[in-house]
C-alpha atoms as a PDB file:
ATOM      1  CA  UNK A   1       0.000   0.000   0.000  1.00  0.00           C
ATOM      2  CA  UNK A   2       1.297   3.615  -0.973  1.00  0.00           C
ATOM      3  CA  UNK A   3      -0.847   5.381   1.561  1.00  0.00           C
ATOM      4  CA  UNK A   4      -1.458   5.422   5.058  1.00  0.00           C
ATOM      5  CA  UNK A   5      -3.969   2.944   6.145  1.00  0.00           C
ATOM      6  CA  UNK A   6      -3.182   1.337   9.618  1.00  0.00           C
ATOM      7  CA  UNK A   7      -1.887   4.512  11.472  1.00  0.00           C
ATOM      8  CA  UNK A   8      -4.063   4.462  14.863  1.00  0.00           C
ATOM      9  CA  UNK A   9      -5.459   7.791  15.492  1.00  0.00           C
ATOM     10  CA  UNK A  10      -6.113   9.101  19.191  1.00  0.00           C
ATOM     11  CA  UNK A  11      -9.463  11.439  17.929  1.00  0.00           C
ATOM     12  CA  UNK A  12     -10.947  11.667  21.608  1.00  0.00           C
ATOM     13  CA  UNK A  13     -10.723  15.235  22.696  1.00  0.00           C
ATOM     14  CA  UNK A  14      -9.729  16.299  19.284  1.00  0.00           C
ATOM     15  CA  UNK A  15     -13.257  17.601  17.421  1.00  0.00           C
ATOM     16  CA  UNK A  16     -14.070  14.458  16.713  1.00  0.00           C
ATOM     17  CA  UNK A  17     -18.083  14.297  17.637  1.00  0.00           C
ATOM     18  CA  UNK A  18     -17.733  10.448  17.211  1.00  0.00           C
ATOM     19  CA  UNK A  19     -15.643   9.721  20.139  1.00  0.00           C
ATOM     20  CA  UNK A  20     -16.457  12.536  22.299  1.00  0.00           C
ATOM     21  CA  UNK A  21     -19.848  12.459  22.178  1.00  0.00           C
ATOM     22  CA  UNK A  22     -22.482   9.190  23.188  1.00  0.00           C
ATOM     23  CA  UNK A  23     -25.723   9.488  20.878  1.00  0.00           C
ATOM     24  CA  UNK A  24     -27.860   7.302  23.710  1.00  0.00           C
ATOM     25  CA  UNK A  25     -29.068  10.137  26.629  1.00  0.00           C
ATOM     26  CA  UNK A  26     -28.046   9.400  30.376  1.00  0.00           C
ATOM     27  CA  UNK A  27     -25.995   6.089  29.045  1.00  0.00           C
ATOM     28  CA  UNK A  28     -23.814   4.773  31.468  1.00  0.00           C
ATOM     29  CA  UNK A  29     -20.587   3.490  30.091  1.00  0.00           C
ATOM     30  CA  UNK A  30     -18.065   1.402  31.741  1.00  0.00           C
ATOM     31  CA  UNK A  31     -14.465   3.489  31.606  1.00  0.00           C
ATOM     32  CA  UNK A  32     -12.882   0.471  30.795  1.00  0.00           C
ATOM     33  CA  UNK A  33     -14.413  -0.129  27.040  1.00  0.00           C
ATOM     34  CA  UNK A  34     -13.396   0.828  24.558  1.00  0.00           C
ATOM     35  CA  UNK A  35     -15.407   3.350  22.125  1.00  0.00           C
ATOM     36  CA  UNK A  36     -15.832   1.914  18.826  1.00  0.00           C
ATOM     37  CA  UNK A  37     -17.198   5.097  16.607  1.00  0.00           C
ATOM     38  CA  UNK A  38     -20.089   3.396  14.424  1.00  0.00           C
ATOM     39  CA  UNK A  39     -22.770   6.201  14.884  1.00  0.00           C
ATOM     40  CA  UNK A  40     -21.738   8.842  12.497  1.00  0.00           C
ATOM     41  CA  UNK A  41     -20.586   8.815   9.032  1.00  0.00           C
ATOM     42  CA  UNK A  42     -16.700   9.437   9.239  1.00  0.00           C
ATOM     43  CA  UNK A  43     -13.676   7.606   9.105  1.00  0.00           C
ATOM     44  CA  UNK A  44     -10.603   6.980  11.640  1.00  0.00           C
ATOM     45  CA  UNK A  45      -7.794   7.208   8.468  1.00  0.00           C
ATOM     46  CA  UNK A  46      -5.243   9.751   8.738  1.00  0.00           C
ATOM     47  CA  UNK A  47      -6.294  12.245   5.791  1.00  0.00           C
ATOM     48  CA  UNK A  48      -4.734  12.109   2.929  1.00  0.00           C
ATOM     49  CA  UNK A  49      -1.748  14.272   2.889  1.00  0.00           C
ATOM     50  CA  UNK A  50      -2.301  16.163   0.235  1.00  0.00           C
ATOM     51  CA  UNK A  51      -5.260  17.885   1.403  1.00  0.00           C
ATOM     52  CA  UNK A  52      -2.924  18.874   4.298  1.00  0.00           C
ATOM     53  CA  UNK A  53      -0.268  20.122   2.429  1.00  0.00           C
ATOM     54  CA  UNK A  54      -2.477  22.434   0.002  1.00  0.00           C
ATOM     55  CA  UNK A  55      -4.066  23.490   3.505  1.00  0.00           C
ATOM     56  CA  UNK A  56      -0.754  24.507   4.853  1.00  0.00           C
ATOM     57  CA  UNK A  57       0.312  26.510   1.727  1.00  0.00           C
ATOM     58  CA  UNK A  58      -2.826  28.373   1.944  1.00  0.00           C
ATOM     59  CA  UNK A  59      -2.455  28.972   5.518  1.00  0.00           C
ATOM     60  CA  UNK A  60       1.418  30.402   5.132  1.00  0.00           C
ATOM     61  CA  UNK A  61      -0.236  33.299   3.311  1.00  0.00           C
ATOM     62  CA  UNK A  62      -0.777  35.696   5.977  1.00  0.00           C
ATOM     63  CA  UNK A  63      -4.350  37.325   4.726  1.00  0.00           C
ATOM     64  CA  UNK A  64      -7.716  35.826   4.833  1.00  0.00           C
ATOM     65  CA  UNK A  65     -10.176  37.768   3.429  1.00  0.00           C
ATOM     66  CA  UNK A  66     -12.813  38.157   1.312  1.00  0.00           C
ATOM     67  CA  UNK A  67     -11.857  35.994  -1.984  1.00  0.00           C
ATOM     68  CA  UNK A  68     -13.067  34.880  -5.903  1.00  0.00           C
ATOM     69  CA  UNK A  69     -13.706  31.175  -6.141  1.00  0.00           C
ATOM     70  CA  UNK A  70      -9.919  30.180  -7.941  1.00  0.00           C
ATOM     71  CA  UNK A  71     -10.425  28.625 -11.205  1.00  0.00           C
ATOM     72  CA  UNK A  72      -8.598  25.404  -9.974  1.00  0.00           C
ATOM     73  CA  UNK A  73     -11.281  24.956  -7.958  1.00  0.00           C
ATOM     74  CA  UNK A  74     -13.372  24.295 -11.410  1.00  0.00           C
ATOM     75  CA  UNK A  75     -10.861  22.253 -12.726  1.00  0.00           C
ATOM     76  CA  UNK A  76     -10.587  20.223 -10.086  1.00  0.00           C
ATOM     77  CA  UNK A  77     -14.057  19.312 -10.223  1.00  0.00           C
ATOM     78  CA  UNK A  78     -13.855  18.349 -13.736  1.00  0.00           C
ATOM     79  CA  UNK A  79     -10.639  16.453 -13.301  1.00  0.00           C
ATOM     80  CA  UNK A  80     -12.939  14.516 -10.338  1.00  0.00           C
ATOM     81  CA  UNK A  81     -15.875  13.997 -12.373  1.00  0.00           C
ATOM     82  CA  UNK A  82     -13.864  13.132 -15.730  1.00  0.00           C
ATOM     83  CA  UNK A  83     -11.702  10.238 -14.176  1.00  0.00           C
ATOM     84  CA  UNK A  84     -14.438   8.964 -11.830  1.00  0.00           C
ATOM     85  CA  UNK A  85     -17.361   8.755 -13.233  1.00  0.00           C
ATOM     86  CA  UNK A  86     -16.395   9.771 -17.462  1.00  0.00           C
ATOM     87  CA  UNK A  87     -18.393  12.824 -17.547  1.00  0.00           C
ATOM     88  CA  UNK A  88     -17.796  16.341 -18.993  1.00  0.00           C
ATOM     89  CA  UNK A  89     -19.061  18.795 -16.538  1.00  0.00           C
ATOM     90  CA  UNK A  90     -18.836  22.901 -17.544  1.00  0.00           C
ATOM     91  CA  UNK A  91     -17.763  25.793 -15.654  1.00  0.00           C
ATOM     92  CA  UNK A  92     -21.242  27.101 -15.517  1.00  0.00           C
ATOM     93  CA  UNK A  93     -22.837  24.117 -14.162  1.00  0.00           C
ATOM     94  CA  UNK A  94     -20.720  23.521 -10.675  1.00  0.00           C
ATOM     95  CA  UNK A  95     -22.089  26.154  -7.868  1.00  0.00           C
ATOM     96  CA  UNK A  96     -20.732  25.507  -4.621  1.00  0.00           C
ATOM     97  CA  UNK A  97     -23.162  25.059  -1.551  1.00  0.00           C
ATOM     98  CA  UNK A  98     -21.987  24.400   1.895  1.00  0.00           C
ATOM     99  CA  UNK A  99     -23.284  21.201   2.250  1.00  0.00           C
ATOM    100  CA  UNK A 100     -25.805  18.664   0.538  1.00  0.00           C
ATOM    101  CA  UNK A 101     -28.577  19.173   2.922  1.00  0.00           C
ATOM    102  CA  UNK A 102     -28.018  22.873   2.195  1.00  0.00           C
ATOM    103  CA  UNK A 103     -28.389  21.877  -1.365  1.00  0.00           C
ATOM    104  CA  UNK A 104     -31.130  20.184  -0.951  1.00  0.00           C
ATOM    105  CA  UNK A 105     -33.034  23.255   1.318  1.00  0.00           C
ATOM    106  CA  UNK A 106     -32.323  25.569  -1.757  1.00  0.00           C
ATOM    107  CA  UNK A 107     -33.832  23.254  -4.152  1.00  0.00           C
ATOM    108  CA  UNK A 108     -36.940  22.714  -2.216  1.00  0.00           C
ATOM    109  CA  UNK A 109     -37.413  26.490  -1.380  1.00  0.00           C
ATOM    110  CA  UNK A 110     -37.125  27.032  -5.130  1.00  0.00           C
ATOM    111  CA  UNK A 111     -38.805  24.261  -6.584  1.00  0.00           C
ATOM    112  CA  UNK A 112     -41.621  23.713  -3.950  1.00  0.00           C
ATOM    113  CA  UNK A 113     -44.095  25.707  -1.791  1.00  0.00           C
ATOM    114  CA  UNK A 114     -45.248  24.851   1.944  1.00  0.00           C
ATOM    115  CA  UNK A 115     -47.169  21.877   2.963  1.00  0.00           C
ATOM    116  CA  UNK A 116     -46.155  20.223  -0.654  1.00  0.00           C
ATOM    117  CA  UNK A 117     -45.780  16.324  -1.328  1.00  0.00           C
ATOM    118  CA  UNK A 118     -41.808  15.456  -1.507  1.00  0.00           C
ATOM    119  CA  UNK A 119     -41.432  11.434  -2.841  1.00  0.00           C
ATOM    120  CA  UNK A 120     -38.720   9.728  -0.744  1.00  0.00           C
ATOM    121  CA  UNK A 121     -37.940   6.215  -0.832  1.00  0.00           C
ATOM    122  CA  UNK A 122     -37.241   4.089   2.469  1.00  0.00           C
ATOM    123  CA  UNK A 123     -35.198   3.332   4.262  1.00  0.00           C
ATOM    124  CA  UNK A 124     -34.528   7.456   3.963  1.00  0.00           C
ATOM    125  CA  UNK A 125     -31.191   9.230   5.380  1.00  0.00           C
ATOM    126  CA  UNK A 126     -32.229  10.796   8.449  1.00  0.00           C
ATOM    127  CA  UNK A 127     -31.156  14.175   7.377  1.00  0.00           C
ATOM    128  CA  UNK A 128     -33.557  14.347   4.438  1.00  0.00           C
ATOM    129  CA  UNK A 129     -36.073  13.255   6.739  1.00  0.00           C
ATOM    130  CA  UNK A 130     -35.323  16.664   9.247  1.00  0.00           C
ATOM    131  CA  UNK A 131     -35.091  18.925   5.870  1.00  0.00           C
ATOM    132  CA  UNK A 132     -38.073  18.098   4.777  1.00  0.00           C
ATOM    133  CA  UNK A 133     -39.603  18.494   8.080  1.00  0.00           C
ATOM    134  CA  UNK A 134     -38.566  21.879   9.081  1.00  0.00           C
ATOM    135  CA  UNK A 135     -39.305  23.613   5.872  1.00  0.00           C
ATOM    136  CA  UNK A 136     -43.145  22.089   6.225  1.00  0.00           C
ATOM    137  CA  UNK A 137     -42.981  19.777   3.396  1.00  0.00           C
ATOM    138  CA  UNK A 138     -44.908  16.732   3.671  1.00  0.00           C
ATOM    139  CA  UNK A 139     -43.150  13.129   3.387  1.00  0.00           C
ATOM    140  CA  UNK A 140     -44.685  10.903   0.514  1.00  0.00           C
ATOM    141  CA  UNK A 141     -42.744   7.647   1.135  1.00  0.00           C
ATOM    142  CA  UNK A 142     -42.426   4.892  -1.709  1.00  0.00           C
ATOM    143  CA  UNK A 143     -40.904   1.592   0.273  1.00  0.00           C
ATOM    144  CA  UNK A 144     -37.930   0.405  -1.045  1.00  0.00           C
ATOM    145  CA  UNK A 145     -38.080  -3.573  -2.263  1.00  0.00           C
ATOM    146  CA  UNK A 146     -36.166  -5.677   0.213  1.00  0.00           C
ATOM    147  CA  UNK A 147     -35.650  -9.289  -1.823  1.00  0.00           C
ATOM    148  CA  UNK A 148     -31.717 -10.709  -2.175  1.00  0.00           C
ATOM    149  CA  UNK A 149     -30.948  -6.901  -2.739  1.00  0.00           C
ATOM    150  CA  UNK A 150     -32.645  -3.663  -2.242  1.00  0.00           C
ATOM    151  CA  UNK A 151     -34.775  -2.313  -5.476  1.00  0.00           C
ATOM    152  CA  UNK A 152     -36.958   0.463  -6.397  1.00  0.00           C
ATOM    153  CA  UNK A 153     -40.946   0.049  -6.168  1.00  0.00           C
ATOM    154  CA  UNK A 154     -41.706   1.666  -9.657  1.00  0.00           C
ATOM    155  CA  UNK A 155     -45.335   0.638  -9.639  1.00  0.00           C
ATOM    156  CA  UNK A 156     -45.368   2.369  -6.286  1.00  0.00           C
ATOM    157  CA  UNK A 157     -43.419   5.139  -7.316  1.00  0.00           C
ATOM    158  CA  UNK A 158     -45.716   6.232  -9.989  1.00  0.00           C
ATOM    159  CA  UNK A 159     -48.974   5.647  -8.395  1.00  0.00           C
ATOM    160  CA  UNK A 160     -47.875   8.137  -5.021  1.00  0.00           C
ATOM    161  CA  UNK A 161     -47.121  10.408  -8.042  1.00  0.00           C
ATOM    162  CA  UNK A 162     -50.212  10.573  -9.517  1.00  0.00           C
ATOM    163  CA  UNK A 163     -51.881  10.494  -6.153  1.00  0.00           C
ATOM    164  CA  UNK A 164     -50.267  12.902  -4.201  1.00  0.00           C
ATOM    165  CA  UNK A 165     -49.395  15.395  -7.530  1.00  0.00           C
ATOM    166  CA  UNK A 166     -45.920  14.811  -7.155  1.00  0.00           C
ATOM    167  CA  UNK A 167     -43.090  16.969  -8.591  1.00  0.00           C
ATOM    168  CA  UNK A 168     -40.231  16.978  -6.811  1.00  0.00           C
ATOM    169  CA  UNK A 169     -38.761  13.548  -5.834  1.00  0.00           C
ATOM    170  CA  UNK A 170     -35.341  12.659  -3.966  1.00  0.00           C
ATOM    171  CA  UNK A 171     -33.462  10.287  -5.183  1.00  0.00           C
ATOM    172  CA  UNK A 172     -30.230   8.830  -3.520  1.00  0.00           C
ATOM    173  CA  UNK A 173     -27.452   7.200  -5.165  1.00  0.00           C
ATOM    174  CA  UNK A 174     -25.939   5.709  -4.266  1.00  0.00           C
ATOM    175  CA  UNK A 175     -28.178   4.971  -1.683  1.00  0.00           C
ATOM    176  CA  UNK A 176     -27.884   5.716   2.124  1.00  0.00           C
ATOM    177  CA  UNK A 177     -28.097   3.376   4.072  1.00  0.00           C
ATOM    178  CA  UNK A 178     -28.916   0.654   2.209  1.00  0.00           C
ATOM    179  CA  UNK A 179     -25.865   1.068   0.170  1.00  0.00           C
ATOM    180  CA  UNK A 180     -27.194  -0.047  -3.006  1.00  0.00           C
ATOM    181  CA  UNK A 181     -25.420   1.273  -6.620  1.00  0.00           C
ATOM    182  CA  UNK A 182     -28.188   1.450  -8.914  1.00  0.00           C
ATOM    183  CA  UNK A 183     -27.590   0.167 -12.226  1.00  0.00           C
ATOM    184  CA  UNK A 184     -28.178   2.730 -15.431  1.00  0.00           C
ATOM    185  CA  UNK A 185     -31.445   0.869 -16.700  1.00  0.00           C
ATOM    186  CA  UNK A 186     -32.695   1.138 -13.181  1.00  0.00           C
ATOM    187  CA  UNK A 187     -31.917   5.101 -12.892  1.00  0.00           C
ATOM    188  CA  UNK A 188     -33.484   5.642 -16.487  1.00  0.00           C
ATOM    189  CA  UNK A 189     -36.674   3.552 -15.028  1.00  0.00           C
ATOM    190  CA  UNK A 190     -36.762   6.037 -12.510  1.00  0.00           C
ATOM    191  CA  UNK A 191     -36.150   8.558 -14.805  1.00  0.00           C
ATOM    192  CA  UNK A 192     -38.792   7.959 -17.234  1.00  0.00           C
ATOM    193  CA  UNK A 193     -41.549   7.864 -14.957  1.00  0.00           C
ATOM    194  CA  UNK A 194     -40.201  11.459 -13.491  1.00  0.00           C
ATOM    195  CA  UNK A 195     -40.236  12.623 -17.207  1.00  0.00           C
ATOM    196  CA  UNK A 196     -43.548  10.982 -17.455  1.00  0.00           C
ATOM    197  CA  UNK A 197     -45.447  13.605 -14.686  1.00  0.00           C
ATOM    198  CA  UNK A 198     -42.642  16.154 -14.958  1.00  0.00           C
ATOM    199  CA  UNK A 199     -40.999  15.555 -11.267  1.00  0.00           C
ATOM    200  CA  UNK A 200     -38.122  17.050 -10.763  1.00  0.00           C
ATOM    201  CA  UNK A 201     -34.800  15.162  -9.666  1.00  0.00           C
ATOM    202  CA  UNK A 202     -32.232  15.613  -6.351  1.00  0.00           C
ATOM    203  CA  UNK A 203     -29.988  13.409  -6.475  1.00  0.00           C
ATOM    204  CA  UNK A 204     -27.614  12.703  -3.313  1.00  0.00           C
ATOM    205  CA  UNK A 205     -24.643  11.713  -4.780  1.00  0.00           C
ATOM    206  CA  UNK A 206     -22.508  12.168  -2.155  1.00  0.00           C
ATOM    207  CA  UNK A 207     -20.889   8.840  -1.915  1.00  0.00           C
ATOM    208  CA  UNK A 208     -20.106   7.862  -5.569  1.00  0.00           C
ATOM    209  CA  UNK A 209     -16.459   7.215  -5.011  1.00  0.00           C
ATOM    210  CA  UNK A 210     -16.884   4.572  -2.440  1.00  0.00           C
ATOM    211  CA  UNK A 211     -18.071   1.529  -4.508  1.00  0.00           C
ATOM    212  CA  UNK A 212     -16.821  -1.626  -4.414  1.00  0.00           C
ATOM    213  CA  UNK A 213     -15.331  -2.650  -7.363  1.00  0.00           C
ATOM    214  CA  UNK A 214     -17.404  -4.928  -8.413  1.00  0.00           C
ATOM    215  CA  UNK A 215     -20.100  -2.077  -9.104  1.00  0.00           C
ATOM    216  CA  UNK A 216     -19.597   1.072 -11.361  1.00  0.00           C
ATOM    217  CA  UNK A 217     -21.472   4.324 -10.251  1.00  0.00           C
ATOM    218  CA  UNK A 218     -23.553   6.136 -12.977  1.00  0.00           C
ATOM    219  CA  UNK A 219     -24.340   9.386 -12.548  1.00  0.00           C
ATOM    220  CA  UNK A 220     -28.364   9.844 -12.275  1.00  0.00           C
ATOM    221  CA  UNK A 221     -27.677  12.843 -14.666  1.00  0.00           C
ATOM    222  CA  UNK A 222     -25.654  10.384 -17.425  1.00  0.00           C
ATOM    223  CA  UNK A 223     -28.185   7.956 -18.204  1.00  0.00           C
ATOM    224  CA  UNK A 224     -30.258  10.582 -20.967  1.00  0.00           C
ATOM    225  CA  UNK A 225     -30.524  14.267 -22.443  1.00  0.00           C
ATOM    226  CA  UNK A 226     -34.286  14.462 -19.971  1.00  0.00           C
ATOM    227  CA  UNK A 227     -32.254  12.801 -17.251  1.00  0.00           C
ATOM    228  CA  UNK A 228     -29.467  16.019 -17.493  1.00  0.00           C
ATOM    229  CA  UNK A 229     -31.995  18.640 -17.866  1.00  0.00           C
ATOM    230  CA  UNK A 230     -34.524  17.373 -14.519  1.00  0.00           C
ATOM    231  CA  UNK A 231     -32.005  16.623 -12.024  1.00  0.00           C
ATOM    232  CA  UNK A 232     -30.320  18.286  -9.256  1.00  0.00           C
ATOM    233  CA  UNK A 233     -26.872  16.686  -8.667  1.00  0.00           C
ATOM    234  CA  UNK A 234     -25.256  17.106  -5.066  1.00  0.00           C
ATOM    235  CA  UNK A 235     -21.623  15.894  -4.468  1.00  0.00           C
ATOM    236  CA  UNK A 236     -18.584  16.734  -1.825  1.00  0.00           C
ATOM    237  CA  UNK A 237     -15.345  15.248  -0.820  1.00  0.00           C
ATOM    238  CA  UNK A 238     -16.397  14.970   2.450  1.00  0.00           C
ATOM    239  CA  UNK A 239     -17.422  11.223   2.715  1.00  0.00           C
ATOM    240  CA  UNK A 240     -14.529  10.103   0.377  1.00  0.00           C
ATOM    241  CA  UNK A 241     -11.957  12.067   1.988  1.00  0.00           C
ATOM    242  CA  UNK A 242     -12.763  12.432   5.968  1.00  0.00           C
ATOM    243  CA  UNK A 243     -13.744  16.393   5.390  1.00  0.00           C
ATOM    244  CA  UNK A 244     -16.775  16.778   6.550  1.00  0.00           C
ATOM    245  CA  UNK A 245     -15.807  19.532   9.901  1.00  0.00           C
ATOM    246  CA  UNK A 246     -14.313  21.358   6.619  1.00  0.00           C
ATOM    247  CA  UNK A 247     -17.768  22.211   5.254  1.00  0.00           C
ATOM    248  CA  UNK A 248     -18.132  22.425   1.594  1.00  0.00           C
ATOM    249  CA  UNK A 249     -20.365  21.038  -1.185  1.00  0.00           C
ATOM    250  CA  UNK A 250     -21.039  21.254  -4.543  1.00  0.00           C
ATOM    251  CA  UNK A 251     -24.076  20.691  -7.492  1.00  0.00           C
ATOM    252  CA  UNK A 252     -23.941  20.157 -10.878  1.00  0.00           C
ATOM    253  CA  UNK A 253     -27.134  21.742 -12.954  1.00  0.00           C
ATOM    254  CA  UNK A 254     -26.971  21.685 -16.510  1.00  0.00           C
ATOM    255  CA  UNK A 255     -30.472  23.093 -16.978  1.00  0.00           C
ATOM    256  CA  UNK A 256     -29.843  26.836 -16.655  1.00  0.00           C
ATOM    257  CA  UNK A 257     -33.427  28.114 -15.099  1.00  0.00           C
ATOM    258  CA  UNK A 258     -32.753  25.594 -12.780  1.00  0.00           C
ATOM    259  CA  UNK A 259     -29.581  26.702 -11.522  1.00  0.00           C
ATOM    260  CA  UNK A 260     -30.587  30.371 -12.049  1.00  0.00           C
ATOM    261  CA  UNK A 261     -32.906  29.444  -9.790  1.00  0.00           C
ATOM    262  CA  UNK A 262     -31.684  27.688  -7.037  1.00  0.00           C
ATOM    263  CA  UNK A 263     -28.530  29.471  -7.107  1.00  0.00           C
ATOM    264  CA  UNK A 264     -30.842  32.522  -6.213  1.00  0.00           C
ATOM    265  CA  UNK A 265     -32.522  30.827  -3.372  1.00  0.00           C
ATOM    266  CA  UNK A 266     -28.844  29.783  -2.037  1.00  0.00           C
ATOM    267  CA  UNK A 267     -28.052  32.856  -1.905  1.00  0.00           C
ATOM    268  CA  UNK A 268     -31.124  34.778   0.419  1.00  0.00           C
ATOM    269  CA  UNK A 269     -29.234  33.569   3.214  1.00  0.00           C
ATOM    270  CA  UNK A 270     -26.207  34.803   2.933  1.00  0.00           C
ATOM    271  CA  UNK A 271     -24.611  32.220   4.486  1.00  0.00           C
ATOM    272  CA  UNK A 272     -23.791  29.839   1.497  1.00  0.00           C
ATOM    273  CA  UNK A 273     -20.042  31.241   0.904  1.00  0.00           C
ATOM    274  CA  UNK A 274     -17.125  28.977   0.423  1.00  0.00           C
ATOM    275  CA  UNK A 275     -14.720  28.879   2.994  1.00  0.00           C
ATOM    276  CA  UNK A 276     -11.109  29.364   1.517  1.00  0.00           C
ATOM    277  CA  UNK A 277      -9.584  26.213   3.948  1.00  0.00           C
ATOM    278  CA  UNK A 278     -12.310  23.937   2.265  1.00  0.00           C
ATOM    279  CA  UNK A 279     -11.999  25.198  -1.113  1.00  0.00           C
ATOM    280  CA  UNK A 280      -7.735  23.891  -0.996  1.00  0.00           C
ATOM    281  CA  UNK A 281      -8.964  20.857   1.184  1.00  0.00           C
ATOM    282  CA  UNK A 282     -10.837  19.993  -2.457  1.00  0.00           C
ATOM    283  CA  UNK A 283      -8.349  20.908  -4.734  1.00  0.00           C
ATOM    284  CA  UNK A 284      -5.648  18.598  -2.432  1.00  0.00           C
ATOM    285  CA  UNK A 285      -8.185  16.212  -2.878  1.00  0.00           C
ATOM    286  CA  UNK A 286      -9.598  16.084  -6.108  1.00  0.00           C
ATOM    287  CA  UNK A 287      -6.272  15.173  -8.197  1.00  0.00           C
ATOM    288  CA  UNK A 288      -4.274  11.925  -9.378  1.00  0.00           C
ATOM    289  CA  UNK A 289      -2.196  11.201  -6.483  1.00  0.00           C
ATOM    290  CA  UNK A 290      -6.190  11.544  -4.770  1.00  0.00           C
ATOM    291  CA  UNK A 291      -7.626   8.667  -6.971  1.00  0.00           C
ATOM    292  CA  UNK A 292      -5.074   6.444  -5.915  1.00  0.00           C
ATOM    293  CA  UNK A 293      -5.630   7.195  -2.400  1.00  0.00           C
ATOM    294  CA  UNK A 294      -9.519   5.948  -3.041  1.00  0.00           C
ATOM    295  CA  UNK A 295      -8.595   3.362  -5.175  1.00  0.00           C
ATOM    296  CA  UNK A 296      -6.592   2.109  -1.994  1.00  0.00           C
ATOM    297  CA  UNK A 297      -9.466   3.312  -0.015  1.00  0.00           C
ATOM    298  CA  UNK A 298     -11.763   0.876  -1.477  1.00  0.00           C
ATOM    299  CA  UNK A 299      -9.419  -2.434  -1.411  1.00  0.00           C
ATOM    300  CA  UNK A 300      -9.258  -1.698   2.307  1.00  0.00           C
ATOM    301  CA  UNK A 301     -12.660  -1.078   3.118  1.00  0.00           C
END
C-alpha cells in the first residue's frame, strides 16, 4: 500500500463528535471499554496528505479575506468527475453550496411551496427526513423492495405520483443506508416515470467514489438528455476524503433556469459562501495522487 492505512489515530478530545460524544441520553458506560465510533458517518484514516499540504500553503499566506472562487477549484471538479465517473461537466454548471442538505433546502425552497408532497424512498437518510420536516414539506414515502438486494418500487413510485401530484422527488445514489449502486437501466426507469409527470430530480450523490469494485457508479444525470436537464446533482469530498468539519459542497445543474434558480434561493441567506480552507482541502483532494488514495481506499474497506 502507498498510503497510510493502519496509522491508529487518538481522535478523543480532538473535534471528533464520534468519540467525544455518546448518541444514547443518560448512558452509562463502563471506563474500561473501549469506544468503537459506528454512529456517524466518518472515518478513523489519517487524511490524505495532500489535502494537508495544500491546507498549509494556503495557511502560510498571511491574509484571509474576502476571496473569488480560484479557477482550480473548477478544474478540479472536472478532473474529479472526468476520471471517476467519465463525464464532462462545464464551468457554468458547478455552484458551490456548503453542504448537501443545504443543497437540498435551496432546491426545495425554489422548486416547492409549503405543505407540498416530496417522494422519498425508504429506508430514507435521516437528514432528508429533518429537511423536509422543518421547511413544512410533507413526506410521501415509496418503500424500497427488500428481496436478495434492495430495489426500487416503480409501480409504487408512480402511483404516489399521480396520487399525491408529485413533482419533486429525492433520489439517492448511491443509496444511504442501504448502500445499493443502482444500475443505469434502473436510474433511467426512474427517470422515465419522473419525465412521465414532470418531477423534478435531487440526487444525493454524495458517496459515488466509495463503490466496491465490483459495481460502477452512474451518474443519475448520465443515463439521458431528460435525465441532465430534470435533475439536481449534489456531491462533496467529504465522505470520500474524511472532510466533513471542513464544510463544503457542490451541485452540478446543466439546466440553466434551474440553476438560475436555485442558485438565487442559495443565496437569500447569505450564508452559502465557500470557505477558503475547504476550497484547498478539495483541490488537495480532487487530483491523481487523490484517486489512488480511493482506489486504496476501497481495497481496504
Amino acid at each position: 500500500m502507498k498510503y497510510d492505512f493502519t496509522t491508529l489515530l487518538n481522535r478523543q478530545s480532538h473535534d471528533a463528535l464520534a468519540l467525544d460524544v455518546l448518541p444514547i441520553k443518560d448512558v452509562e458506560v463502563d471506563p474500561n471499554f473501549s469506544r468503537i465510533p459506528m454512529w456517524v458517518a466518518d472515518m478513523n484514516y489519517p487524511v490524505f496528505e495532500n489535502i494537508q499540504r495544500h491546507m498549509i500553503n494556503r495557511i502560510n499566506e498571511p491574509h484571509f479575506g474576502y476571496f473569488e472562487m480560484p479557477e482550480d477549484y473548477y478544474k478540479a471538479i472536472q478532473f474529479w468527475q472526468k476520471e471517476t465517473h467519465g463525464i464532462d461537466v462545464e464551468k457554468e454548471a458547478i455552484g458551490y453550496e456548503n453542504g448537501v442538505l443545504s443543497i437540498l433546502s435551496s432546491a426545495l425552497q425554489a422548486f416547492t411551496s409549503s405543505g407540498e408532497a416530496i417522494l422519498v424512498q425508504s429506508p430514507c437518510y435521516i437528514g432528508f427526513i429533518h429537511t423536509l420536516n422543518n421547511l413544512g414539506r410533507k413526506i410521501i414515502d415509496s418503500p424500497l423492495i427488500k428481496e436478495n438486494n434492495w430495489s426500487l418500487d416503480y409501480e409504487d413510485i408512480e402511483k404516489k405520483i399521480i396520487k399525491h401530484n408529485i413533482h419533486f422527488a429525492i433520489f439517492c445514489s448511491p443509496h444511504n443506508p442501504t448502500g445499493r449502486v443502482w444500475k443505469k437501466e434502473e436510474i433511467q426507469k426512474f427517470i422515465d416515470i419522473c419525465k412521465k409527470h414532470d418531477v423534478l430530480v435531487f440526487s444525493d450523490e454524495i458517496w459515488s467514489d466509495l463503490v466496491r469494485k465490483e459495481n460502477t457508479h452512474i451518474p443519475t444525470q448520465s443515463v439521458s438528455e431528460d435525465a441532465k436537464k430534470r435533475t439536481i446533482a449534489a456531491y462533496a469530498p467529504s465522505k470520500t476524503f474524511n472532510l466533513a468539519d471542513l464544510v463544503g459542497s457542490y451541485h452540478i445543474i446543466y439546466d440553466k433556469y434551474l440553476r438560475d434558480r436555485l442558485n438565487k434561493q442559495a443565496s437569500l441567506s447569505h450564508y452559502n459562501s465557500p470557505n477558503i480552507l475547504s476550497i484547498h482541502a478539495l483541490m488537495g483532494a480532487y487530483c491523481k495522487d487523490g484517486l489512488d488514495w480511493v482506489s486504496e481506499l476501497n481495497e481496504i474497506i
